[in-house]
PDB file of N, CA and C in Angstrom:
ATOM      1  N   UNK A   1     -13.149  23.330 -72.372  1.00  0.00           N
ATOM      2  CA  UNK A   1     -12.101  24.330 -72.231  1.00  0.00           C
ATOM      3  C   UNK A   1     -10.810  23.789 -72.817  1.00  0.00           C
ATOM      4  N   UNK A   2     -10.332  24.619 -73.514  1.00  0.00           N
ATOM      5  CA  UNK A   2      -8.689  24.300 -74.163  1.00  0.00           C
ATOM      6  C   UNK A   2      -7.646  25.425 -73.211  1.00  0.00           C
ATOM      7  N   UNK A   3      -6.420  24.433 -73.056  1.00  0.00           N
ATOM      8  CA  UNK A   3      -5.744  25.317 -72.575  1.00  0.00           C
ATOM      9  C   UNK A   3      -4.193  24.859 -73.952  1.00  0.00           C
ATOM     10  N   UNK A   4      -3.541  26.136 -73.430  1.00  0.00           N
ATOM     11  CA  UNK A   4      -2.067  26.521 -74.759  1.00  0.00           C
ATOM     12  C   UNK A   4      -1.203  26.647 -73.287  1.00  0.00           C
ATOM     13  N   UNK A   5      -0.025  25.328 -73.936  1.00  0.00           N
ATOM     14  CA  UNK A   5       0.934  25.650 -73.025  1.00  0.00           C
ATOM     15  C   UNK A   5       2.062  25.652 -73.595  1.00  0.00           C
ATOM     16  N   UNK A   6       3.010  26.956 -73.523  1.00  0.00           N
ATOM     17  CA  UNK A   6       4.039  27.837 -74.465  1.00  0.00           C
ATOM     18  C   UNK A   6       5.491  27.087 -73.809  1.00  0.00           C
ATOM     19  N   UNK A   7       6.466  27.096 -74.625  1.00  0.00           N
ATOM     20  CA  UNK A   7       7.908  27.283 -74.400  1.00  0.00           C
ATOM     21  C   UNK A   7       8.538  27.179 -75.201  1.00  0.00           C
ATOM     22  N   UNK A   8       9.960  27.773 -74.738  1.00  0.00           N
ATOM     23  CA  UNK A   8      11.397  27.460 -75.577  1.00  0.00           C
ATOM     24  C   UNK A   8      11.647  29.267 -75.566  1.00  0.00           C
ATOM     25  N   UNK A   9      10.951  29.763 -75.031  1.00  0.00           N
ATOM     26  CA  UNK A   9      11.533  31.161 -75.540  1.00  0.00           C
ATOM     27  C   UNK A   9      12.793  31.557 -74.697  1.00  0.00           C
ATOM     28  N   UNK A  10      13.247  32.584 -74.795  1.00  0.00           N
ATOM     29  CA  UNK A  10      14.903  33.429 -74.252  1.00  0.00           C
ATOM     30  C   UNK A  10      15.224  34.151 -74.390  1.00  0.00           C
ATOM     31  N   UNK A  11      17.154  33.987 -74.137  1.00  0.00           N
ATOM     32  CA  UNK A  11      18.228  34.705 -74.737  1.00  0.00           C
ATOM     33  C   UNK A  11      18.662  34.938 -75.589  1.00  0.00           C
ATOM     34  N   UNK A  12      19.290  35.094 -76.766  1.00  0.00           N
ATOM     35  CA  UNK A  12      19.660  34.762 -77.633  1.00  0.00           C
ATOM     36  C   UNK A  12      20.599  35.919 -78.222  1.00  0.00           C
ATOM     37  N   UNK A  13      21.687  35.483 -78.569  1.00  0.00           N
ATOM     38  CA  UNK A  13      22.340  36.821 -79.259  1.00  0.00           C
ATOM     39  C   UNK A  13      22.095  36.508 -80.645  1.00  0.00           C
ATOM     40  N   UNK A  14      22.028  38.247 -81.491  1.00  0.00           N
ATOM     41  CA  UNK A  14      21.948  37.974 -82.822  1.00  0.00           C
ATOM     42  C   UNK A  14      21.965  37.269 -83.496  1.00  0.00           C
ATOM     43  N   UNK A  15      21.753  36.393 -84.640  1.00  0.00           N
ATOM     44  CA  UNK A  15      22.026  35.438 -85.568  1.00  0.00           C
ATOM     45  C   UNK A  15      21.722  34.195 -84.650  1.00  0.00           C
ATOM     46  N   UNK A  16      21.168  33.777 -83.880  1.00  0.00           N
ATOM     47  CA  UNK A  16      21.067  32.561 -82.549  1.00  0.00           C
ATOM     48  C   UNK A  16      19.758  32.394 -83.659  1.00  0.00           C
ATOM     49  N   UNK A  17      19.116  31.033 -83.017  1.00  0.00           N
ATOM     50  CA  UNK A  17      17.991  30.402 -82.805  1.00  0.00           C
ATOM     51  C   UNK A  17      17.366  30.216 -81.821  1.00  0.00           C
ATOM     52  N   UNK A  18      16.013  29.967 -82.034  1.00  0.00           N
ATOM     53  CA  UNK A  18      15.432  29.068 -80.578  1.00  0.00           C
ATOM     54  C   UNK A  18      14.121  28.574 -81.226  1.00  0.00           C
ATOM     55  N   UNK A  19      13.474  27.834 -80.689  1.00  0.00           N
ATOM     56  CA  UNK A  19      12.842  26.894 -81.084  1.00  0.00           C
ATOM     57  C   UNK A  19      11.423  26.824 -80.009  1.00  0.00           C
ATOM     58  N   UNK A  20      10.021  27.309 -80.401  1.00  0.00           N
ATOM     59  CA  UNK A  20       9.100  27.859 -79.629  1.00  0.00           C
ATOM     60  C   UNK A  20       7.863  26.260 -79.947  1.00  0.00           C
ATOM     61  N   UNK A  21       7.689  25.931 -78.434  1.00  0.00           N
ATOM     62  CA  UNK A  21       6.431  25.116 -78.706  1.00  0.00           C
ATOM     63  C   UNK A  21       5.462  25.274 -78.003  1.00  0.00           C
ATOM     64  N   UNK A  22       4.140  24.404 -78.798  1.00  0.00           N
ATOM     65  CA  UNK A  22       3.173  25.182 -77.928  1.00  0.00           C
ATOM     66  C   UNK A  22       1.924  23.488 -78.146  1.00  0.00           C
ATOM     67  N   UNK A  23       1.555  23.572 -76.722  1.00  0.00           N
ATOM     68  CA  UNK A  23       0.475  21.992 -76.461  1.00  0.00           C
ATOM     69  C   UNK A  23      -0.879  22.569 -76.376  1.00  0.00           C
ATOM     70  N   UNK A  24      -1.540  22.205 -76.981  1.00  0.00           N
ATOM     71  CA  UNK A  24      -3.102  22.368 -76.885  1.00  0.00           C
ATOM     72  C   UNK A  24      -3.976  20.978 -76.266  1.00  0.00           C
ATOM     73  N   UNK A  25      -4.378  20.972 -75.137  1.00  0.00           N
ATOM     74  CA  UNK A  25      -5.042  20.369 -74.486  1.00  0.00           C
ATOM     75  C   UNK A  25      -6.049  20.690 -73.842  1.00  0.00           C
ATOM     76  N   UNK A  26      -7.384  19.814 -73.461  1.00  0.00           N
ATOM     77  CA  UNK A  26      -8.252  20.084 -73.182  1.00  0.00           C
ATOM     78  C   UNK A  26      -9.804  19.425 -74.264  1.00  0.00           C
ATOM     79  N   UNK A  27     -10.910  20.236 -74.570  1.00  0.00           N
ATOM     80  CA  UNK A  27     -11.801  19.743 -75.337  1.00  0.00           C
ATOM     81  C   UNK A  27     -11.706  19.518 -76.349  1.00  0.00           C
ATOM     82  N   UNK A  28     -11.081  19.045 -77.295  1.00  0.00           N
ATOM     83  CA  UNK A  28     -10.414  19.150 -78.845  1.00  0.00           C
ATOM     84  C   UNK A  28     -11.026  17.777 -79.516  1.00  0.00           C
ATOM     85  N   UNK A  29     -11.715  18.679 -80.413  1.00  0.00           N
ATOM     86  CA  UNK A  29     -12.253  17.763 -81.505  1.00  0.00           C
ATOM     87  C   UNK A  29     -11.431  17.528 -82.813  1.00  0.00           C
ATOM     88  N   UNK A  30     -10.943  18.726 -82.870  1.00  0.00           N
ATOM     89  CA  UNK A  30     -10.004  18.684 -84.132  1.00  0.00           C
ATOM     90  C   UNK A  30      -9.438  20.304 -83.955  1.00  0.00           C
ATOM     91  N   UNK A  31      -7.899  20.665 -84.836  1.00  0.00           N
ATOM     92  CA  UNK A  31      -7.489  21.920 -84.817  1.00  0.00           C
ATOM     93  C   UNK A  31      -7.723  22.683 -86.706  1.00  0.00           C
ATOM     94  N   UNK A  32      -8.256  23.658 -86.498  1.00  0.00           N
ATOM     95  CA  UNK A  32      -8.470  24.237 -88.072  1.00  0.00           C
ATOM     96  C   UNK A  32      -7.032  25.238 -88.032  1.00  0.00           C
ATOM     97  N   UNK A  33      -6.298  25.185 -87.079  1.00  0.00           N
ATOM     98  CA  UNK A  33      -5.114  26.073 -87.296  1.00  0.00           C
ATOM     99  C   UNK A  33      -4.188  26.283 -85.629  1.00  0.00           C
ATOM    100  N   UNK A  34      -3.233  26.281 -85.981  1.00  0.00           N
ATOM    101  CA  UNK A  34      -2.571  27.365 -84.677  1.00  0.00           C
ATOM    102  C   UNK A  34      -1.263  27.781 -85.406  1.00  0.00           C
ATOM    103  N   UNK A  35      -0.520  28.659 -84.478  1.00  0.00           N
ATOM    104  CA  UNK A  35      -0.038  29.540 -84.966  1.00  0.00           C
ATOM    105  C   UNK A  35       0.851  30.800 -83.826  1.00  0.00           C
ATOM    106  N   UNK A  36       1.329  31.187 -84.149  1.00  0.00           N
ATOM    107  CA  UNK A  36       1.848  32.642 -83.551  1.00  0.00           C
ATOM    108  C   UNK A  36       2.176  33.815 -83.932  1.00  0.00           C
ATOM    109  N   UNK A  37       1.830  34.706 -82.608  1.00  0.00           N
ATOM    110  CA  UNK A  37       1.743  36.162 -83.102  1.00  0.00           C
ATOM    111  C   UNK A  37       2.688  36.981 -82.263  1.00  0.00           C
ATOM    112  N   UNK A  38       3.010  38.245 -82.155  1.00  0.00           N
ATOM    113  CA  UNK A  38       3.604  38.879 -81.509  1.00  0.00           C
ATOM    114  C   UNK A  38       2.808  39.864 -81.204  1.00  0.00           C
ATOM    115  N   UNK A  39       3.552  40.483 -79.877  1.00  0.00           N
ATOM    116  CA  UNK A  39       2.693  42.076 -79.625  1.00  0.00           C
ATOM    117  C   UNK A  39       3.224  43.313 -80.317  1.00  0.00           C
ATOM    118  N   UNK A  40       2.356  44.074 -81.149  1.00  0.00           N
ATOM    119  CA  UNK A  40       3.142  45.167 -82.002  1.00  0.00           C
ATOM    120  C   UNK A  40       2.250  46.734 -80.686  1.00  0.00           C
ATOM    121  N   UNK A  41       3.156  47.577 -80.982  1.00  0.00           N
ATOM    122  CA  UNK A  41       2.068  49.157 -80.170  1.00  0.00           C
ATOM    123  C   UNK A  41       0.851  48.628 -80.155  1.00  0.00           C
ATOM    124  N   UNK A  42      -0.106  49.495 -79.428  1.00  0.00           N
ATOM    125  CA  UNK A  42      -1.391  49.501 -79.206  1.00  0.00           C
ATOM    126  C   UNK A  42      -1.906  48.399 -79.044  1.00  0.00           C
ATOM    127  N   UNK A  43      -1.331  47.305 -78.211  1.00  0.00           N
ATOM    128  CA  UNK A  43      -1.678  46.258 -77.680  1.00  0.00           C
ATOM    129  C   UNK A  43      -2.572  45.329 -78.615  1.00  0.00           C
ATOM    130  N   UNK A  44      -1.739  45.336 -80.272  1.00  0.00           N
ATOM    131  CA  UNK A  44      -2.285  44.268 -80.851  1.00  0.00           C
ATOM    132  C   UNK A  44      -1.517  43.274 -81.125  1.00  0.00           C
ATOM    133  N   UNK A  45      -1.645  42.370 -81.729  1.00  0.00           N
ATOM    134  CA  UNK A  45      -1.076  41.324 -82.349  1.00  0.00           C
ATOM    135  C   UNK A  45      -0.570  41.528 -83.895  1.00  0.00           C
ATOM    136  N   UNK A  46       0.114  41.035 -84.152  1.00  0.00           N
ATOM    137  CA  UNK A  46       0.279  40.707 -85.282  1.00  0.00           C
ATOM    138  C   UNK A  46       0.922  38.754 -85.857  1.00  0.00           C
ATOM    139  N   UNK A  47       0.748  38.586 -86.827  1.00  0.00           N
ATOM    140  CA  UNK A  47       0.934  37.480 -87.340  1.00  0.00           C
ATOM    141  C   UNK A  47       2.563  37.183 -87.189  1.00  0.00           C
ATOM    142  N   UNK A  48       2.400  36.093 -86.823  1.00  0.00           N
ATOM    143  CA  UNK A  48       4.381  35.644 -87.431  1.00  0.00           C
ATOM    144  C   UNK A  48       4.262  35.046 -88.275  1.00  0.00           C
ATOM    145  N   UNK A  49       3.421  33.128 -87.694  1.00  0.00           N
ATOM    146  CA  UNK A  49       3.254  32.192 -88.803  1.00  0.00           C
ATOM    147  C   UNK A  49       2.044  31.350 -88.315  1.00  0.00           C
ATOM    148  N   UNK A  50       1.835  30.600 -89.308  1.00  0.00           N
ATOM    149  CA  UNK A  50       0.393  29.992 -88.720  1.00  0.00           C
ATOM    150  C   UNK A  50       0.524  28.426 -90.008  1.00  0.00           C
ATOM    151  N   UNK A  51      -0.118  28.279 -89.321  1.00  0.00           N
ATOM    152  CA  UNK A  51      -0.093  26.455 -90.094  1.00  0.00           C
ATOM    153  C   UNK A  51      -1.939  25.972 -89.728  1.00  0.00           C
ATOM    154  N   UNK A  52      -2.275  25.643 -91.294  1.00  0.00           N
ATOM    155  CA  UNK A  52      -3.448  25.457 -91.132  1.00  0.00           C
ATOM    156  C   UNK A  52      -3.490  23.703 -91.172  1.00  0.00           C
ATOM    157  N   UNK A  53      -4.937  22.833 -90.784  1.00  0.00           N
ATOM    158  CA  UNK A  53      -5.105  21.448 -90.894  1.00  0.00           C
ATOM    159  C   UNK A  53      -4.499  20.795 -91.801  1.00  0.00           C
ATOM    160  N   UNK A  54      -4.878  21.643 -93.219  1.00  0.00           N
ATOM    161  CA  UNK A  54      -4.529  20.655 -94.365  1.00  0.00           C
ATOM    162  C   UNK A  54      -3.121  21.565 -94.932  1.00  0.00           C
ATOM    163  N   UNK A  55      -2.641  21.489 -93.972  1.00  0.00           N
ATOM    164  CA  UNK A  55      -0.879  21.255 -93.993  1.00  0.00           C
ATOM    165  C   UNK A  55      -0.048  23.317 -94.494  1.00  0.00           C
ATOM    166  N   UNK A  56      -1.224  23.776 -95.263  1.00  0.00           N
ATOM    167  CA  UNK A  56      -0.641  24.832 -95.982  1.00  0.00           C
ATOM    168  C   UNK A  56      -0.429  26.003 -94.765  1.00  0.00           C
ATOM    169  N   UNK A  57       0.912  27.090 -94.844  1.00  0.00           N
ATOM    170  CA  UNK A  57       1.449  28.106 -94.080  1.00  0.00           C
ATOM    171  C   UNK A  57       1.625  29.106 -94.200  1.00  0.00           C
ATOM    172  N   UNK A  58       1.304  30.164 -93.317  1.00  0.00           N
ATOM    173  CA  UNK A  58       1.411  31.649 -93.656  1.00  0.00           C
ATOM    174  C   UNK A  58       2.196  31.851 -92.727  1.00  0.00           C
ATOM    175  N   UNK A  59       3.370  33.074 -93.524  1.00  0.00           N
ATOM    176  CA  UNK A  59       4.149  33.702 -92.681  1.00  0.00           C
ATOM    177  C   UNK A  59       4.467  35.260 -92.666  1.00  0.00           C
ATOM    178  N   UNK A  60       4.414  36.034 -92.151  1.00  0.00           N
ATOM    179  CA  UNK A  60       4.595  37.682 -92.169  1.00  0.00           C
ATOM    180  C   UNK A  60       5.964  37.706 -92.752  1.00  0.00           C
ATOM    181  N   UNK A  61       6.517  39.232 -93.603  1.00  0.00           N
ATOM    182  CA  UNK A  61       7.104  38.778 -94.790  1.00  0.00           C
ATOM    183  C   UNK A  61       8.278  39.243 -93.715  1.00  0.00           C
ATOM    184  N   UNK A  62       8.267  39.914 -92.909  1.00  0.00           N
ATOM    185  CA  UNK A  62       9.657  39.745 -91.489  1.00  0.00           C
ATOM    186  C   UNK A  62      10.489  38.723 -91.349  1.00  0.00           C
ATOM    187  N   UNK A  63       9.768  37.109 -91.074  1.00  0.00           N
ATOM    188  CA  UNK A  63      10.345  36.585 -91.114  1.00  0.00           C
ATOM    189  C   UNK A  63      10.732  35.457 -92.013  1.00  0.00           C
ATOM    190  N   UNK A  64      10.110  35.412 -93.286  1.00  0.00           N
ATOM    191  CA  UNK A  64      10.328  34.291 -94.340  1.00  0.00           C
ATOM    192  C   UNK A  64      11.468  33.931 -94.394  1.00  0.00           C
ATOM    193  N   UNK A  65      11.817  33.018 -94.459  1.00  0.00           N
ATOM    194  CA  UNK A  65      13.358  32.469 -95.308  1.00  0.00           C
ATOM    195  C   UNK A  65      13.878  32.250 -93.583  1.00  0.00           C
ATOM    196  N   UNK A  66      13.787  32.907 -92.996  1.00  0.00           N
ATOM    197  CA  UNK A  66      14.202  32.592 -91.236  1.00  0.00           C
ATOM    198  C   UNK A  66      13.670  31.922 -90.608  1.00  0.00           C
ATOM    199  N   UNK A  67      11.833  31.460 -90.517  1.00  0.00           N
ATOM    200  CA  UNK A  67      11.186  31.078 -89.654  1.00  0.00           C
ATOM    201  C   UNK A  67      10.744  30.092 -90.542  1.00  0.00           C
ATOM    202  N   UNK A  68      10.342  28.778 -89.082  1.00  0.00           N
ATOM    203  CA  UNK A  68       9.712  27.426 -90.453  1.00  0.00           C
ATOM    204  C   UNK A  68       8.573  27.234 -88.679  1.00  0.00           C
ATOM    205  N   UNK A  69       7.423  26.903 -89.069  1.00  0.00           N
ATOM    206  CA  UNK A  69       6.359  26.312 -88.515  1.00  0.00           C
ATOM    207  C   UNK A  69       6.251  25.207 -89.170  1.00  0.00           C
ATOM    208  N   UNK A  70       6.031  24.345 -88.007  1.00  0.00           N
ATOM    209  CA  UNK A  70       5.738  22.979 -87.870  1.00  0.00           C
ATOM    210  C   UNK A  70       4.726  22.445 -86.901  1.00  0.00           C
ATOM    211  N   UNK A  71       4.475  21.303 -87.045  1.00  0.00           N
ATOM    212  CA  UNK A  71       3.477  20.472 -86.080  1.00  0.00           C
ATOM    213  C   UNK A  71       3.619  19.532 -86.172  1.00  0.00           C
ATOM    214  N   UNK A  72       3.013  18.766 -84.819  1.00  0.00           N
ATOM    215  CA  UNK A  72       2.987  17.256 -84.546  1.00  0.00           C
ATOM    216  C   UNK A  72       1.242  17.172 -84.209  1.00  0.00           C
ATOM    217  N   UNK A  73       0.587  16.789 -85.295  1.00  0.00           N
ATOM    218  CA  UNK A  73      -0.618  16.620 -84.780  1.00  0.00           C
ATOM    219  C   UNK A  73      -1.120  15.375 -83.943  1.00  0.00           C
ATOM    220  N   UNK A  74      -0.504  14.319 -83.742  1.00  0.00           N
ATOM    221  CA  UNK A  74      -1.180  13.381 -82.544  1.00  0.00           C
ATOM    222  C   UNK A  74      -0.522  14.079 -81.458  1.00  0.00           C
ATOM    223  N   UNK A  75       0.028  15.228 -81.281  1.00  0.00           N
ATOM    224  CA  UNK A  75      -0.043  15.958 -79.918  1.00  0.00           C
ATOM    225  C   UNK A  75      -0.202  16.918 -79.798  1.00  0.00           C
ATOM    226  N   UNK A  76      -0.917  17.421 -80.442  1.00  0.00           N
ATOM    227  CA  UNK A  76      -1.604  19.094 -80.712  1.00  0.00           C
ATOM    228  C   UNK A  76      -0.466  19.851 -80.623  1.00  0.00           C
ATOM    229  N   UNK A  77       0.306  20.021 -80.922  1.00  0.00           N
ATOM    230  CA  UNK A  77       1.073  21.084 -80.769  1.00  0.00           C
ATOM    231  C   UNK A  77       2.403  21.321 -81.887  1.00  0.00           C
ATOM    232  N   UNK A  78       2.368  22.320 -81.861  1.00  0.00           N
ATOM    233  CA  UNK A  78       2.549  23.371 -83.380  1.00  0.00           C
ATOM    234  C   UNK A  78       4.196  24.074 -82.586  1.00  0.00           C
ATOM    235  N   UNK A  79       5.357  23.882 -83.754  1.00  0.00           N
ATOM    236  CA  UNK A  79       6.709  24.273 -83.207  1.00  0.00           C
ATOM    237  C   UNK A  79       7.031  25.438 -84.407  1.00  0.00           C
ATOM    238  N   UNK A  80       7.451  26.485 -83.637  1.00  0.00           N
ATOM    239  CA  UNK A  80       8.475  27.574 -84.608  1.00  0.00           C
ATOM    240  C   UNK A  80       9.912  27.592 -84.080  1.00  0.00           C
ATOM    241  N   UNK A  81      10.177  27.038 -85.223  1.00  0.00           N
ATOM    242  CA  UNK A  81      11.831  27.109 -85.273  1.00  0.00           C
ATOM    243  C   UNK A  81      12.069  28.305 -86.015  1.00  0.00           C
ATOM    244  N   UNK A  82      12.776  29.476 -84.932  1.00  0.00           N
ATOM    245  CA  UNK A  82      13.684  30.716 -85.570  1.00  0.00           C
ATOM    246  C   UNK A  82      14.658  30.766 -85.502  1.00  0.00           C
ATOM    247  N   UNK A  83      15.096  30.754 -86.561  1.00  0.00           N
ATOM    248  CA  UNK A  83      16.504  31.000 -87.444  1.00  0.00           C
ATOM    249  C   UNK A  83      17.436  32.199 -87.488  1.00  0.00           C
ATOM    250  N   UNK A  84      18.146  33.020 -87.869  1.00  0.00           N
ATOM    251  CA  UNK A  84      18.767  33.641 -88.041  1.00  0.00           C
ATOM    252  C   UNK A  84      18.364  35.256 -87.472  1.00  0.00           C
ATOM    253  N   UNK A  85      17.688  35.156 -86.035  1.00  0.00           N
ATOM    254  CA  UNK A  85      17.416  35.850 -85.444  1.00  0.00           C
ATOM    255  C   UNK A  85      17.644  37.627 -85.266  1.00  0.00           C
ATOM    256  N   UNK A  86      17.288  38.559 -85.144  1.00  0.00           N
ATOM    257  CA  UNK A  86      17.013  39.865 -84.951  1.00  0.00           C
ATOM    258  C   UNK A  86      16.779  40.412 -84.100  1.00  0.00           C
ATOM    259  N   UNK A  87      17.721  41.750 -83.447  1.00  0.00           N
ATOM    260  CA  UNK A  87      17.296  42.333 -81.851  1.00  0.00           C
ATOM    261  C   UNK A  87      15.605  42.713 -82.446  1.00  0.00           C
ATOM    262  N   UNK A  88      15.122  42.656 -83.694  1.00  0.00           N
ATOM    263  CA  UNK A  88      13.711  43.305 -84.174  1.00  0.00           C
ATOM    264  C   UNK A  88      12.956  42.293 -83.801  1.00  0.00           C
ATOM    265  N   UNK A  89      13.781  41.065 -83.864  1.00  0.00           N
ATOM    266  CA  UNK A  89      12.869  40.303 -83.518  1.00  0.00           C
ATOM    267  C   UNK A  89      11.884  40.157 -81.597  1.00  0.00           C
ATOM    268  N   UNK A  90      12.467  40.491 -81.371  1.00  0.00           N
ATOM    269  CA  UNK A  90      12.726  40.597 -79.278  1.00  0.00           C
ATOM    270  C   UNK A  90      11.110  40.676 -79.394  1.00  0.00           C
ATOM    271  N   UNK A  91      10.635  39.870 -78.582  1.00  0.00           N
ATOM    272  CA  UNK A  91       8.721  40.900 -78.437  1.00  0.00           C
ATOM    273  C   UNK A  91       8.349  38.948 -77.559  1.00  0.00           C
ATOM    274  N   UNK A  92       7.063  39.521 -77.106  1.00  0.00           N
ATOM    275  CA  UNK A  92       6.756  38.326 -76.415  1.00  0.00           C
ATOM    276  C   UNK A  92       5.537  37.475 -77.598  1.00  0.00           C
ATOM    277  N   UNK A  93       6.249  36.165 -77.530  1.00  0.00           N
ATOM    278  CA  UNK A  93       5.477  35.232 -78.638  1.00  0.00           C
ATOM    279  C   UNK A  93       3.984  34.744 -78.092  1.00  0.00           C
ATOM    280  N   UNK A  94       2.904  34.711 -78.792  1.00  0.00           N
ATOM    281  CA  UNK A  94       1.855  34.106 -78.125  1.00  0.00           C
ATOM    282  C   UNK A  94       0.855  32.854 -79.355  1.00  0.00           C
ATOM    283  N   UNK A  95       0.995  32.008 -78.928  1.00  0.00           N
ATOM    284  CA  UNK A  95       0.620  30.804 -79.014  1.00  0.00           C
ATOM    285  C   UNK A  95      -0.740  31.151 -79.806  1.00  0.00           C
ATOM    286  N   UNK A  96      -1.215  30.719 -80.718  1.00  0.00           N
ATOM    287  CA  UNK A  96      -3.104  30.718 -81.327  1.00  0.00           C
ATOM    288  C   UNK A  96      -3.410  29.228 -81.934  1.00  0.00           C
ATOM    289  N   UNK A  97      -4.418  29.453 -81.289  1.00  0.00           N
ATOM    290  CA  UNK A  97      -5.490  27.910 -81.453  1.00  0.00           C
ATOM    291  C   UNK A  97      -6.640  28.378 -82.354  1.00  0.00           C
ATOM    292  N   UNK A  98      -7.148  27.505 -83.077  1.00  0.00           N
ATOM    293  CA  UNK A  98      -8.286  27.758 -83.735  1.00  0.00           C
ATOM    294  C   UNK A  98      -9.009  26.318 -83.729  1.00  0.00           C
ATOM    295  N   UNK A  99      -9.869  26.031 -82.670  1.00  0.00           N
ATOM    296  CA  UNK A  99     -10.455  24.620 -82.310  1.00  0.00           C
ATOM    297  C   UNK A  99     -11.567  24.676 -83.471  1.00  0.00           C
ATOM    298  N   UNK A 100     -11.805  23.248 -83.510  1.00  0.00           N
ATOM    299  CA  UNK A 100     -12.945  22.997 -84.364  1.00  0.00           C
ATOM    300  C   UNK A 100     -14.363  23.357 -83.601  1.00  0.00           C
ATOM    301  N   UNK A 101     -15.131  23.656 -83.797  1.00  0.00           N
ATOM    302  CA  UNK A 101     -16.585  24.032 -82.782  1.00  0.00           C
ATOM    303  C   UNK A 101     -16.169  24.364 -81.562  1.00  0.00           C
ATOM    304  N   UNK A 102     -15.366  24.908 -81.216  1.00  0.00           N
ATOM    305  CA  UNK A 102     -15.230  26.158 -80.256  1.00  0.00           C
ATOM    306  C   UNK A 102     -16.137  27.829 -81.203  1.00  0.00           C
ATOM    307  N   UNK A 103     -16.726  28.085 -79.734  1.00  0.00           N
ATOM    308  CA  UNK A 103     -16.943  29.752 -80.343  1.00  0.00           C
ATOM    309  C   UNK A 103     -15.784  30.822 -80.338  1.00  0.00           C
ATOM    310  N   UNK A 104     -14.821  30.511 -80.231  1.00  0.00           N
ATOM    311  CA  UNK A 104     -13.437  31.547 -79.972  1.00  0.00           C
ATOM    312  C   UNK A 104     -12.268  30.752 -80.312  1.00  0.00           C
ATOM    313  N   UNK A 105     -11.059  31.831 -80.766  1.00  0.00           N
ATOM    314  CA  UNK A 105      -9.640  31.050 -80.049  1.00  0.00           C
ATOM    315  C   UNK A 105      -9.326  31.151 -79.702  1.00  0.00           C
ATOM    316  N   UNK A 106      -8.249  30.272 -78.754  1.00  0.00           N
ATOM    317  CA  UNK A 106      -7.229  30.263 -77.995  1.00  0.00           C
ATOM    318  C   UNK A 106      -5.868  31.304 -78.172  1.00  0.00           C
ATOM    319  N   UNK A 107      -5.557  31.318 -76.828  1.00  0.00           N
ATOM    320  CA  UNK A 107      -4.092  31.729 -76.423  1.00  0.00           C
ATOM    321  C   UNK A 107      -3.460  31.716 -75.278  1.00  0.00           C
ATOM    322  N   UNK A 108      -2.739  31.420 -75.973  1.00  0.00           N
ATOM    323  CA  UNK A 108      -1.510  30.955 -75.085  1.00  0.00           C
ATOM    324  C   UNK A 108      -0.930  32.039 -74.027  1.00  0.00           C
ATOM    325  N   UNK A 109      -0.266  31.966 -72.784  1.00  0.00           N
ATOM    326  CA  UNK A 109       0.588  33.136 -72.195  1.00  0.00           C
ATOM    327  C   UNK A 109       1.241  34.035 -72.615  1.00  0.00           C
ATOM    328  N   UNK A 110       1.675  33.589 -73.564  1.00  0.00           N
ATOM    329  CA  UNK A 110       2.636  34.620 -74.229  1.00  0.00           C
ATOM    330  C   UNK A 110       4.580  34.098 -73.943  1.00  0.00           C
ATOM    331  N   UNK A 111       5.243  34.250 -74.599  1.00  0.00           N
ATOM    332  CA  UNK A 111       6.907  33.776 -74.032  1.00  0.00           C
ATOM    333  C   UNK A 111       7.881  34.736 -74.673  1.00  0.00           C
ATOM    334  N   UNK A 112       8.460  34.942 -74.075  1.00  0.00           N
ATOM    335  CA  UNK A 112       9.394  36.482 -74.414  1.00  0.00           C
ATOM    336  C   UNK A 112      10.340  35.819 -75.570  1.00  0.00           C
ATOM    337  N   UNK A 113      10.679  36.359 -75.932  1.00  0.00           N
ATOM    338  CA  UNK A 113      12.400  36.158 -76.944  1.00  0.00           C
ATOM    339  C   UNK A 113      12.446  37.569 -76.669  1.00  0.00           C
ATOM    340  N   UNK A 114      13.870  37.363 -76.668  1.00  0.00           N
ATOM    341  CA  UNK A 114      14.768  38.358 -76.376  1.00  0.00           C
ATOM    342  C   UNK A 114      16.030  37.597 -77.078  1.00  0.00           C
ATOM    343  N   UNK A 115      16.173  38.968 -78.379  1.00  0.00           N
ATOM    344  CA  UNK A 115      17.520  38.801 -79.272  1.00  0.00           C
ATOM    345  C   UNK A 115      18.614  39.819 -79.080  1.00  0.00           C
ATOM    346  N   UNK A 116      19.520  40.123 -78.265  1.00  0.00           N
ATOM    347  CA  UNK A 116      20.873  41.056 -78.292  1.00  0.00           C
ATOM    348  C   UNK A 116      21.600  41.180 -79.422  1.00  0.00           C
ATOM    349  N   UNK A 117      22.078  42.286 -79.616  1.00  0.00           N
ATOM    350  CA  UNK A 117      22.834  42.357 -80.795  1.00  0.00           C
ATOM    351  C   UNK A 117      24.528  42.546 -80.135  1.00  0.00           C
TER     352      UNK A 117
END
């Protein structure tokens, strides 16, 4: 069993930052990715950013040039630093794991941001 444990999320007025991390612990052989998503209507997800093993990153075109994903892999865990923030941005962040020989991935609780304008 892997567990995702989330923080850094908030307050933030417009143009603010905050800085989201997330620990993967538990059965881990290796990570093929993690990453975060947000909740859009109809109770799906969508992509923010994601950082795969061999270093390369995807980001939804919302937040490019604002958002940087990072990681510390001798501690499993994967950081989004957001930048130049948006009340569009406001939605609750959720953590994704993609374990090596796991049949599924992970997620995390979920952590609010909340941006005021």
């Amino acid at each position: 069993q892997v567990q995702l444990v989330e923080s850094g999320g908030g307050l933030v007025q417009a143009g603010g930052s905050l800085r989201l991390s997330c620990t993967a612990s538990g059965n881990i052989f290796g990570i093929n990715a993690m990453g975060w998503y947000r909740q859009i209507p109809g109770n799906q997800r969508e992509l923010v950013a994601i950082r795969s093993s061999d270093g390369s990153t995807n980001y939804a075109d919302s937040v490019k040039g604002r958002f940087t994903i990072s990681s510390d892999n001798a501690k499993n865990t994967v950081y989004l630093q957001m930048n130049s923030l948006k009340p569009e941005d406001t939605d609750v962040y959720y953590c994704y794991a993609d374990i090596q020989h796991a049949p599924y991935p992970y997620w995390g609780q979920g952590t609010q941001v909340t941006v005021s304008s």
